[in-house]
C-alpha atoms as a PDB file:
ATOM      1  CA  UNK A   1      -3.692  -4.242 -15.400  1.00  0.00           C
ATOM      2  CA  UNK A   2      -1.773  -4.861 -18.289  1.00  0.00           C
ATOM      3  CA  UNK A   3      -2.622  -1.810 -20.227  1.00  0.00           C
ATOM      4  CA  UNK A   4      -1.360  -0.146 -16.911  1.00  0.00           C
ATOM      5  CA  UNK A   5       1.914  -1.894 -16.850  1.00  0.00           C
ATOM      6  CA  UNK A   6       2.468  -0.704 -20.576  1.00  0.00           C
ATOM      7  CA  UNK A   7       1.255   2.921 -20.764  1.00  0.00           C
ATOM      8  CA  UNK A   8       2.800   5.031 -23.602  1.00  0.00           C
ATOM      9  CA  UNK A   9       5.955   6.959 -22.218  1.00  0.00           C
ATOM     10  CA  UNK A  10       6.144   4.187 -19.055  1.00  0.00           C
ATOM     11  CA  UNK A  11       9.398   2.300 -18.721  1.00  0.00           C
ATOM     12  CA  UNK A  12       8.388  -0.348 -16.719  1.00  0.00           C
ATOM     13  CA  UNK A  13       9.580  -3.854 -16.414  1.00  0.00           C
ATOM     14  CA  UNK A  14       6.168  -4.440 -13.797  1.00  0.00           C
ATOM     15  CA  UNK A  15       4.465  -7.729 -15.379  1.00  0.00           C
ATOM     16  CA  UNK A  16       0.560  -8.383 -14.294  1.00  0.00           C
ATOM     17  CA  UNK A  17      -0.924 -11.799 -13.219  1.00  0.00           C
ATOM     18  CA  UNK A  18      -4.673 -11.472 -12.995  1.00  0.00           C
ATOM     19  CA  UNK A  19      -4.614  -8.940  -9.549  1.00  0.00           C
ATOM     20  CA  UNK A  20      -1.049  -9.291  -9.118  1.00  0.00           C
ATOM     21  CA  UNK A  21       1.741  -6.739  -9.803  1.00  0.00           C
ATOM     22  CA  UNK A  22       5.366  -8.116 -10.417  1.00  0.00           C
ATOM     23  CA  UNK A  23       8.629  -4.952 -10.750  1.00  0.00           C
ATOM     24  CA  UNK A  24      11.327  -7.035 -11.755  1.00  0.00           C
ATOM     25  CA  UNK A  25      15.037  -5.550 -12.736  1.00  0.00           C
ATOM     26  CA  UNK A  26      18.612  -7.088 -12.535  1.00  0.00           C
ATOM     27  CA  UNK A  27      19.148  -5.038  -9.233  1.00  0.00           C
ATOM     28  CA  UNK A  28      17.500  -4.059  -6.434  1.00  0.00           C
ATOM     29  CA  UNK A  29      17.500  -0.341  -7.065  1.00  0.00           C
ATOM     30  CA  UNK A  30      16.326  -1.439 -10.633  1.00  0.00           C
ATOM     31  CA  UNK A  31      13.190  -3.144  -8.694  1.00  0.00           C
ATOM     32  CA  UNK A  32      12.431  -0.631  -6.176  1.00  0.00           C
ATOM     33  CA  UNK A  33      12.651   2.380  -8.826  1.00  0.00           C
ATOM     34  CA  UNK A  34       9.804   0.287 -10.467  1.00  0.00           C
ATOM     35  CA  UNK A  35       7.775  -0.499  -7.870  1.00  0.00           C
ATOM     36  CA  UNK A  36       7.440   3.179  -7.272  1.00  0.00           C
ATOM     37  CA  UNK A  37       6.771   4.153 -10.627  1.00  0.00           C
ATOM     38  CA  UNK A  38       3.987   1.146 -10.828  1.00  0.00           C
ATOM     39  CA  UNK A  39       2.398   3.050  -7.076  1.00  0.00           C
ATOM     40  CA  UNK A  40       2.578   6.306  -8.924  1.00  0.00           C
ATOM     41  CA  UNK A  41       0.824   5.014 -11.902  1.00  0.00           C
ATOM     42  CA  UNK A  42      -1.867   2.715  -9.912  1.00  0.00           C
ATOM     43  CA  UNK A  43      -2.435   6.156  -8.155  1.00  0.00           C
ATOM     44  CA  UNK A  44      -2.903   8.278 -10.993  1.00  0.00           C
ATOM     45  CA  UNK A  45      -5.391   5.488 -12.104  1.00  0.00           C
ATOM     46  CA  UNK A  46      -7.553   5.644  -8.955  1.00  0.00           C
ATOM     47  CA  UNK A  47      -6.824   2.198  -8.331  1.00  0.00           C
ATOM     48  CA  UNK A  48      -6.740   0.914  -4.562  1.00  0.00           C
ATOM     49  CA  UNK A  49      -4.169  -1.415  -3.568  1.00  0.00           C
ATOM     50  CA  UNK A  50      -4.224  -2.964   0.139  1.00  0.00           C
ATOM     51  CA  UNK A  51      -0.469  -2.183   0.991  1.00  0.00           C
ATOM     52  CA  UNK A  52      -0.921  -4.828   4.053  1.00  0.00           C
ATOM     53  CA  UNK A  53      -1.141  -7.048   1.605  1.00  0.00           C
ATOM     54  CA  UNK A  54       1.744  -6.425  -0.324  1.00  0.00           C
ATOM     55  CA  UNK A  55       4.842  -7.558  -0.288  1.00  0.00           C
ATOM     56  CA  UNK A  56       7.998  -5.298  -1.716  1.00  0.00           C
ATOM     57  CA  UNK A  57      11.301  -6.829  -2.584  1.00  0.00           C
ATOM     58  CA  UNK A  58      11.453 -10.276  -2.065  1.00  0.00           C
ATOM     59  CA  UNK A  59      13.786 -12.664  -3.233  1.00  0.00           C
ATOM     60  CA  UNK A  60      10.949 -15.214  -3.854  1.00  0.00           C
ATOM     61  CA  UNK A  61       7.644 -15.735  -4.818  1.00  0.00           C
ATOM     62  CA  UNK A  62       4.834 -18.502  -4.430  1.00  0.00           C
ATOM     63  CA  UNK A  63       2.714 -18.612  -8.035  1.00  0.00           C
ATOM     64  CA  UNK A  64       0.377 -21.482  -8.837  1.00  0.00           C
ATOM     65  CA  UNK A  65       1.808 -23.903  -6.548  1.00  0.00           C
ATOM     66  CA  UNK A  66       5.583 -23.547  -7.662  1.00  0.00           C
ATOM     67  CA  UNK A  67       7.936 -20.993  -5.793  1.00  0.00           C
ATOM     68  CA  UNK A  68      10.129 -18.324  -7.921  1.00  0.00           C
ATOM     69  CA  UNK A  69      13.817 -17.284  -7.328  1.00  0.00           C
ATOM     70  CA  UNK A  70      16.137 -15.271  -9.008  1.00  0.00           C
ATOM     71  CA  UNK A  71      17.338 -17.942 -11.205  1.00  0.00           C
ATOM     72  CA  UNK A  72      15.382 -21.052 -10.187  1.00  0.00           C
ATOM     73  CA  UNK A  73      12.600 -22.215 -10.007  1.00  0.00           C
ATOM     74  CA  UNK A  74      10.678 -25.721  -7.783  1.00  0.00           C
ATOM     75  CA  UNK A  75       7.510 -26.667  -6.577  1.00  0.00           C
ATOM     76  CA  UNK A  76       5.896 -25.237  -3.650  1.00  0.00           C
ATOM     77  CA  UNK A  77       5.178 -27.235  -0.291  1.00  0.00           C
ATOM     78  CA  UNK A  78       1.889 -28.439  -0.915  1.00  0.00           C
ATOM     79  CA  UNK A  79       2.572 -29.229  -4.913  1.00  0.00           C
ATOM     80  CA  UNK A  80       5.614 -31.241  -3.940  1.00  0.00           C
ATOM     81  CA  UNK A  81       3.117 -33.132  -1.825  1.00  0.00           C
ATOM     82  CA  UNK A  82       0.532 -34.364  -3.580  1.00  0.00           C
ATOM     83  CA  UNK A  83       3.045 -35.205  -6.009  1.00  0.00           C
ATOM     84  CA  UNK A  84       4.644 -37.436  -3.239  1.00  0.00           C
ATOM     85  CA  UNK A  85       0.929 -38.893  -2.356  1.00  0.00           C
ATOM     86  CA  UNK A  86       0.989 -39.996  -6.175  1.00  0.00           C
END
């Protein structure tokens, strides 16, 4: 995926996680005009994407047990409780 993300000639600001695509920009337009670019490339790849399981321009994200914001960052429902259980 990587190599994807950070073709020759691509300005993209996409990052991969393992099977997971993240278009990030300082706006929305910014993030949308990515996400396209990133369908167009997966396309011209021949890679398959389920778009049902997608999700396109949220304002947060769950990752490895923490949840993402803009600026911020804490830790996700079930990480904040097994560290309560501690």
């Amino acid at each position: 995926m990587e190599c994807l993300c950070h073709r020759e000639g691509e300005e993209l600001s996409t990052e991969p996680y393992l099977d997971d695509l993240s278009p990030h920009g300082m706006t929305w337009q910014e993030v949308w005009e990515d996400t396209l670019k990133t369908l167009r490339i997966l396309t011209e790849e021949g890679i398959m994407i389920n778009v049902r399981k997608c999700k396109f321009l949220v304002d947060r994200y769950a990752l490895l047990g923490f949840v993402l914001y803009c600026h911020h960052y804490q830790l996700g429902d079930k990480s904040l409780q097994s560290w309560l259980k501690v």
